[in-house]
Protein backbone atom coordinates (compact mmCIF):
# COMPACT_ATOMS: atom_id res chain seq x y z
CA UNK A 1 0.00 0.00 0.00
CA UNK A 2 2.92 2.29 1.34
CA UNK A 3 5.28 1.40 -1.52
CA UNK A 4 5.61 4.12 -3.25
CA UNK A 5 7.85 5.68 -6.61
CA UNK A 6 10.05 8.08 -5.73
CA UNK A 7 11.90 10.35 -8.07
CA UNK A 8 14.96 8.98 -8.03
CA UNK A 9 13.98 5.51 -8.68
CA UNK A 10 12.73 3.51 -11.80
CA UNK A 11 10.09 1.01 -11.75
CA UNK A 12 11.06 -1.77 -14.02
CA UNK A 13 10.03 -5.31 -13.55
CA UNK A 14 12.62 -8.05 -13.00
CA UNK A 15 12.47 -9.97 -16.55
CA UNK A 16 12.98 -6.49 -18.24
CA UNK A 17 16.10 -5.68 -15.64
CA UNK A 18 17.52 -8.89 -17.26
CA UNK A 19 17.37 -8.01 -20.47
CA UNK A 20 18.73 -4.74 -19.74
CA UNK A 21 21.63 -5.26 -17.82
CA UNK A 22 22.54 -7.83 -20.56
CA UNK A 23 22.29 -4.83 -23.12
CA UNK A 24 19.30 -5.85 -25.17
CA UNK A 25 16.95 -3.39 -24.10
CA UNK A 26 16.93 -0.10 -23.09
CA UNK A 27 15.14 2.25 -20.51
CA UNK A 28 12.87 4.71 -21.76
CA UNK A 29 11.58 7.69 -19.24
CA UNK A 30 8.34 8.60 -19.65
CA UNK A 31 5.81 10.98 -18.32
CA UNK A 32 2.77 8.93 -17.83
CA UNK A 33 1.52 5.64 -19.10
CA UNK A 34 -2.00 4.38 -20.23
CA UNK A 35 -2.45 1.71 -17.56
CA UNK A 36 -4.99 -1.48 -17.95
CA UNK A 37 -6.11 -3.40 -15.03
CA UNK A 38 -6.55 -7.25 -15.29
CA UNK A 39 -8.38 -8.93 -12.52
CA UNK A 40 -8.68 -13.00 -12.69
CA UNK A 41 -11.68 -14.38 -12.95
CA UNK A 42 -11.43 -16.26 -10.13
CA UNK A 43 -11.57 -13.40 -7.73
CA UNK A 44 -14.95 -13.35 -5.56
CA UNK A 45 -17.31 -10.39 -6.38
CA UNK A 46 -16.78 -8.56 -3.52
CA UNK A 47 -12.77 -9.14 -3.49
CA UNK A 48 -13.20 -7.86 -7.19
CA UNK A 49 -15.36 -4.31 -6.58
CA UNK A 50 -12.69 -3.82 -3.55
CA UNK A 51 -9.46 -4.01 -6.44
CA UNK A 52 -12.11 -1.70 -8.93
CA UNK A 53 -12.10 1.05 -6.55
CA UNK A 54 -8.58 1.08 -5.87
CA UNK A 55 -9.01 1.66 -9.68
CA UNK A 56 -11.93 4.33 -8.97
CA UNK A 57 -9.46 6.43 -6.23
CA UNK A 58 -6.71 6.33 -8.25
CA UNK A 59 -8.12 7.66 -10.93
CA UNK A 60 -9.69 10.34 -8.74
CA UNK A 61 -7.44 11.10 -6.24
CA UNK A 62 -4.25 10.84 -7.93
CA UNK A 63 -4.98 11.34 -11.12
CA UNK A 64 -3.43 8.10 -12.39
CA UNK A 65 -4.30 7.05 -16.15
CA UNK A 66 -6.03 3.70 -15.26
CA UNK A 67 -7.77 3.81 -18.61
CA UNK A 68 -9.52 0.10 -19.09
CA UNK A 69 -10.11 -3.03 -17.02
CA UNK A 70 -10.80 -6.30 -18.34
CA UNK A 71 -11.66 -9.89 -16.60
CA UNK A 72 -9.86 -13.12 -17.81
CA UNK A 73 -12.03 -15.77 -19.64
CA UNK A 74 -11.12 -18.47 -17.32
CA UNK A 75 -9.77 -18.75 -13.69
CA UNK A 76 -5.56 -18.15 -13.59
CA UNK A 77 -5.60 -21.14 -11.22
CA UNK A 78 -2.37 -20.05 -9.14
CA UNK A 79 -0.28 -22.42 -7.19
CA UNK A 80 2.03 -21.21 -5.07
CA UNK A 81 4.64 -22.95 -2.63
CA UNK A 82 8.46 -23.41 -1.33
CA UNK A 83 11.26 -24.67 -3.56
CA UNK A 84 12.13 -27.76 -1.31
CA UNK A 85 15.73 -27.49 -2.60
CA UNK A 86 16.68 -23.71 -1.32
CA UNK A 87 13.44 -22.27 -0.08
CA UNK A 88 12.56 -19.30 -2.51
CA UNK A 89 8.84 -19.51 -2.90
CA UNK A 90 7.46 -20.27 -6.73
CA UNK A 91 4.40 -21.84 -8.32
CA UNK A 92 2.64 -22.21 -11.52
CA UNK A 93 -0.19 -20.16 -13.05
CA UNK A 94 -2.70 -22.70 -14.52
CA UNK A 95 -4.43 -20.59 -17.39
CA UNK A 96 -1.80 -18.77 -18.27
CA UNK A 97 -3.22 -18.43 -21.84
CA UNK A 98 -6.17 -16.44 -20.25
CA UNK A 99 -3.64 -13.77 -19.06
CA UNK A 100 -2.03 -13.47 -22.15
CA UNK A 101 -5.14 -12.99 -23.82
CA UNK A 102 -6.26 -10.40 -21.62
CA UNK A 103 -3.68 -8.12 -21.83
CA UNK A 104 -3.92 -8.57 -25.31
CA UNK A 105 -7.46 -7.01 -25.41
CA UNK A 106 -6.35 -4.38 -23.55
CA UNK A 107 -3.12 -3.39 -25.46
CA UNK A 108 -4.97 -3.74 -28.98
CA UNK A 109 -8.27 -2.52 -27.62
CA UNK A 110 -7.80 -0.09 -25.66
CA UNK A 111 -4.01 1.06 -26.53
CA UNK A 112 -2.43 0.19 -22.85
CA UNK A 113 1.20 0.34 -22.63
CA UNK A 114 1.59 -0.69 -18.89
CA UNK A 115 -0.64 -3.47 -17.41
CA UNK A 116 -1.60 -4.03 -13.49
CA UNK A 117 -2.86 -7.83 -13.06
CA UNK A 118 -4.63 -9.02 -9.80
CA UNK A 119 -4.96 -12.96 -9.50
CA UNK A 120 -6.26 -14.96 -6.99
CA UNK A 121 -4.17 -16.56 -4.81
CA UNK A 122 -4.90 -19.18 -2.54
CA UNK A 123 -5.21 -17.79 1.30
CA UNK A 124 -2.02 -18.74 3.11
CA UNK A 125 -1.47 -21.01 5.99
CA UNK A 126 -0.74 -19.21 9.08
CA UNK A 127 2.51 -21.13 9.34
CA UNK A 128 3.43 -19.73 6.27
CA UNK A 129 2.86 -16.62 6.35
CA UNK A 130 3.56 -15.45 9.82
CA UNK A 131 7.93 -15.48 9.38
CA UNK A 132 7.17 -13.06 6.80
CA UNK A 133 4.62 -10.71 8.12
CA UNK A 134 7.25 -10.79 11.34
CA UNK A 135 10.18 -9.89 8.72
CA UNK A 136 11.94 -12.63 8.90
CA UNK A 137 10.51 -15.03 6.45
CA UNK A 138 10.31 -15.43 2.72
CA UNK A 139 7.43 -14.23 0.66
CA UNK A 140 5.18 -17.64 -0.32
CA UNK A 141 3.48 -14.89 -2.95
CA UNK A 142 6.79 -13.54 -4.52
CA UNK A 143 7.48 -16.22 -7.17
CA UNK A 144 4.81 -17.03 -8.58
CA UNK A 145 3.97 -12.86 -9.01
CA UNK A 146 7.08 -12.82 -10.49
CA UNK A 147 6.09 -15.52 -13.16
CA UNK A 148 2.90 -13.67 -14.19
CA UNK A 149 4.75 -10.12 -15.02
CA UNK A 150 7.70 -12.45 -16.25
CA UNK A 151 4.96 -13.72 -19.20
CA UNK A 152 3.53 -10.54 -19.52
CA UNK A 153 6.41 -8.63 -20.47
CA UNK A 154 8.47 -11.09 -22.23
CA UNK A 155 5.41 -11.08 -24.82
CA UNK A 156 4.77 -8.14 -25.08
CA UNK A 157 7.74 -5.61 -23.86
CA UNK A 158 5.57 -3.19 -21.85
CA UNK A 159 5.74 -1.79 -17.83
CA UNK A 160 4.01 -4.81 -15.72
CA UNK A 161 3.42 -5.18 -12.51
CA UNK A 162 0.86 -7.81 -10.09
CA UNK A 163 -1.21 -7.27 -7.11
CA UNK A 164 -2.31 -10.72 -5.20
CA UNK A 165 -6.34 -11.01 -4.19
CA UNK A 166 -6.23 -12.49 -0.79
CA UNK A 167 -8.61 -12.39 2.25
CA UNK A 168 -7.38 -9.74 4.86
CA UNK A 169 -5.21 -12.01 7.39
CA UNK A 170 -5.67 -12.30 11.31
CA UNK A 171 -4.84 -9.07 12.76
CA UNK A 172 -1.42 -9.32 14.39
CA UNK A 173 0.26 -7.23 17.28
CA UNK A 174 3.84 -8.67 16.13
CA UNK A 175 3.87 -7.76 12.17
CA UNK A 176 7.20 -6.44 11.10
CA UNK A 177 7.76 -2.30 10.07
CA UNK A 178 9.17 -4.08 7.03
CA UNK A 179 6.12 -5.29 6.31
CA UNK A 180 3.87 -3.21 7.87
CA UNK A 181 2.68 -1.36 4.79
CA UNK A 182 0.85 -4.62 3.87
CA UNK A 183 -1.69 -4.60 6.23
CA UNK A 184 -3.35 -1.41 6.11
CA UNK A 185 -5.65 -1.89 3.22
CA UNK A 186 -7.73 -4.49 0.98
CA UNK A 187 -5.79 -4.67 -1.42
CA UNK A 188 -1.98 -4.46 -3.03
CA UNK A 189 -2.90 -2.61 -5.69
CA UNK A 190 -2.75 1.48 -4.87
CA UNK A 191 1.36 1.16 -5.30
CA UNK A 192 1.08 -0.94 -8.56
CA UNK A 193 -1.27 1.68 -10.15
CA UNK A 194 1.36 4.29 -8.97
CA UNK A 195 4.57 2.83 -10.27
CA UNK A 196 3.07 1.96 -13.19
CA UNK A 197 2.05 4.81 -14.61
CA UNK A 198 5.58 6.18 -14.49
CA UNK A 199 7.22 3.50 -15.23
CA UNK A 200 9.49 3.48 -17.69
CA UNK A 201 8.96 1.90 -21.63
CA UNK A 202 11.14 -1.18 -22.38
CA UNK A 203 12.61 -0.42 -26.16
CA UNK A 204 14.40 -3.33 -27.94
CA UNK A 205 18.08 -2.28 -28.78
CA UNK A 206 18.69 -3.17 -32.84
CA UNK A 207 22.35 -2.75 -34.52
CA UNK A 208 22.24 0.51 -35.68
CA UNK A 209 20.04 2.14 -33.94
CA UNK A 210 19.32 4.97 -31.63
CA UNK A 211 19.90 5.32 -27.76
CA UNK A 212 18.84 9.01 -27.22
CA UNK A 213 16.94 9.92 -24.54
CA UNK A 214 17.54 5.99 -23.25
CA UNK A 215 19.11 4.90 -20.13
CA UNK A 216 21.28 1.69 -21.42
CA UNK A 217 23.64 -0.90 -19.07
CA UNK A 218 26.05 1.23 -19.67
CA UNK A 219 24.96 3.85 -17.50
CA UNK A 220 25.25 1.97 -14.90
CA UNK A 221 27.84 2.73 -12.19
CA UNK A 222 27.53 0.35 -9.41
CA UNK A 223 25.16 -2.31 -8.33
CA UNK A 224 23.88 -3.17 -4.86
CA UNK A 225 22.07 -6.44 -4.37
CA UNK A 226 22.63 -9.03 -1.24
CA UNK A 227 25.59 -10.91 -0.45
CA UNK A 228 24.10 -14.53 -1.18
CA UNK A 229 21.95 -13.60 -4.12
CA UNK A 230 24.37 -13.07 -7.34
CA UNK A 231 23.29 -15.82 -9.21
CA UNK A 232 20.72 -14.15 -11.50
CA UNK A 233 20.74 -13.24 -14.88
CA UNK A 234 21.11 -9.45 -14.42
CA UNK A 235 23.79 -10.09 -11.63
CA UNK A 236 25.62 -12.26 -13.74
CA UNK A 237 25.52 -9.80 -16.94
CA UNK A 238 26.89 -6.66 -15.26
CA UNK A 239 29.84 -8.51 -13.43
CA UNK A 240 30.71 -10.44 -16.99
CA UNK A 241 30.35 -6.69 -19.23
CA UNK A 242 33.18 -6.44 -21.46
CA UNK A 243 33.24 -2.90 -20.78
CA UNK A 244 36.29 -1.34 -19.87
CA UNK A 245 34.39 0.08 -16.90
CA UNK A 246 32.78 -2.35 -15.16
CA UNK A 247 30.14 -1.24 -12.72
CA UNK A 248 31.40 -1.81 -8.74
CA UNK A 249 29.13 -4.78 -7.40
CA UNK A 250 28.44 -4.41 -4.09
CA UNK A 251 26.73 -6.85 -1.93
CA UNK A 252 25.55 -6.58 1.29
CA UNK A 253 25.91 -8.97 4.37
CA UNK A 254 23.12 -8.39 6.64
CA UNK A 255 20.18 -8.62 3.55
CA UNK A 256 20.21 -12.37 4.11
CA UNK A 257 17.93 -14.44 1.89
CA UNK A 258 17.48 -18.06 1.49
CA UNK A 259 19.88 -18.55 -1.75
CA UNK A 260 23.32 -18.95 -1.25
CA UNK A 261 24.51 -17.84 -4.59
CA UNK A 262 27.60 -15.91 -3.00
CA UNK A 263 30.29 -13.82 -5.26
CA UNK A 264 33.39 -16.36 -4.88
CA UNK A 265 30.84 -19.06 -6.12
CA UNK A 266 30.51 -16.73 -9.91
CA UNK A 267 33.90 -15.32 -9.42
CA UNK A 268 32.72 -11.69 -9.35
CA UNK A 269 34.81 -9.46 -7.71
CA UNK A 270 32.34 -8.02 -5.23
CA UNK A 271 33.04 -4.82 -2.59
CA UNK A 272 31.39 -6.25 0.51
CA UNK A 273 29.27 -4.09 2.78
CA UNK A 274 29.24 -5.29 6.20
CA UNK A 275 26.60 -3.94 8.64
């Protein structure tokens, strides 16, 4: 809820990061998308009028482009759970072809170039979800929201972002600050909405072509990510650059995480920022 862009920050979703740090897109600033809203079929009817006027207020109150919404043809049908063999959460979306058609309506229908999608995910177990809410646990939702703006924007190269539907959980007297900002509302959405509609447009670099007015890999001076989590694709592309200035990878001790994808393990010559 609490989440939200500042001006000296870029919202760009994790697949598109990839592809940019590995030099194949670029990072275009823009002033204000069209945002469409996708909510899953599967969402209850009240759940579903709660996410359309987050869509209402923003519109209103903050004056945020949220120009179309559109329901999926079929139930997404997400799964979600832990990775037995390190612990990151993931799961599967089971109509992903509804999604995909979706956002299709709205980016040839209604001329979106940023989407917001709000699935239905199954209401965690307590046990599950308690670590997290005390800041010390990992996110069951995070993977599988991942794979849904992973599909999105690998198809069709445009600002996406997801929102979970989930029942309001037992109110707790020992939730984390960290994670604080999650419990004040109905819904996820108001920050999506928000980053969104600055976000910035993904443009596909070609031989030849034009990076004004683009923020490319190259730009980039340093990179700060945590100490046991260097094994990703974006990671992996800025510490292998065969640019003669190599951005300064810095990873932090203290941000622990479940991975254990360290620097010596890649051999990337990493500054290390102790606490």
């Amino acid at each position: 809820m609490l989440y939200w862009p500042m001006p000296n920050t870029l919202y760009v979703e994790g697949y598109a990061l990839d592809q940019f740090a590995e030099g194949a897109w670029a990072l275009q600033p823009v002033h204000q998308n069209k945002v469409g809203l996708v909510l899953d079929s599967g969402i209850e009817e009240e759940l579903q009028l709660r996410h359309l006027q987050v869509a209402d207020a923003a519109r209103a109150s903050l004056g945020l482009p949220v120009v179309e919404y559109t329901v999926t043809d079929a139930p997404l049908e997400i799964k979600t759970w832990f990775d037995p063999k390190c612990g990151k959460s993931t799961g599967s979306v089971g109509n992903s072809d509804s999604l995909l058609r979706a956002v299709d309506a709205l980016v040839n229908h209604a001329g979106v170039n940023a989407v917001a999608v709000v699935a239905r995910f199954p209401d965690d177990d307590p046990e599950d979800s308690d670590c997290y809410r005390e800041g010390k646990g990992v996110d069951l939702l995070a993977g599988v929201e991942a794979i849904i703006s992973h599909l999105i924007v690998k198809e069709f190269k445009i600002p996406a972002a997801h929102a979970p539907a989930v029942l309001s959980p037992p109110l707790s007297p020992s939730v984390s600050p960290r994670s604080a900002a999650e419990e004040i509302g109905y819904t996820f959405l108001p920050c999506v909405l928000a980053g969104l509609s600055s976000a910035p447009q993904y443009v596909t670099r070609r031989q030849g072509t034009s990076d004004s007015g683009c923020i490319v890999a190259n730009d980039v001076d340093s990179v700060i990510l945590p100490r046991d989590a260097c094994g990703g694709d974006g990671a992996l592309a800025f510490s292998r650059t065969a640019r003669k200035n190599k951005p300064l990878i810095i990873t932090v001790q203290e941000n622990e995480t479940v991975l254990d994808d360290t620097p010596d393990k890649f051999s990337i010559d990493a500054y290390l920022k102790n606490p």
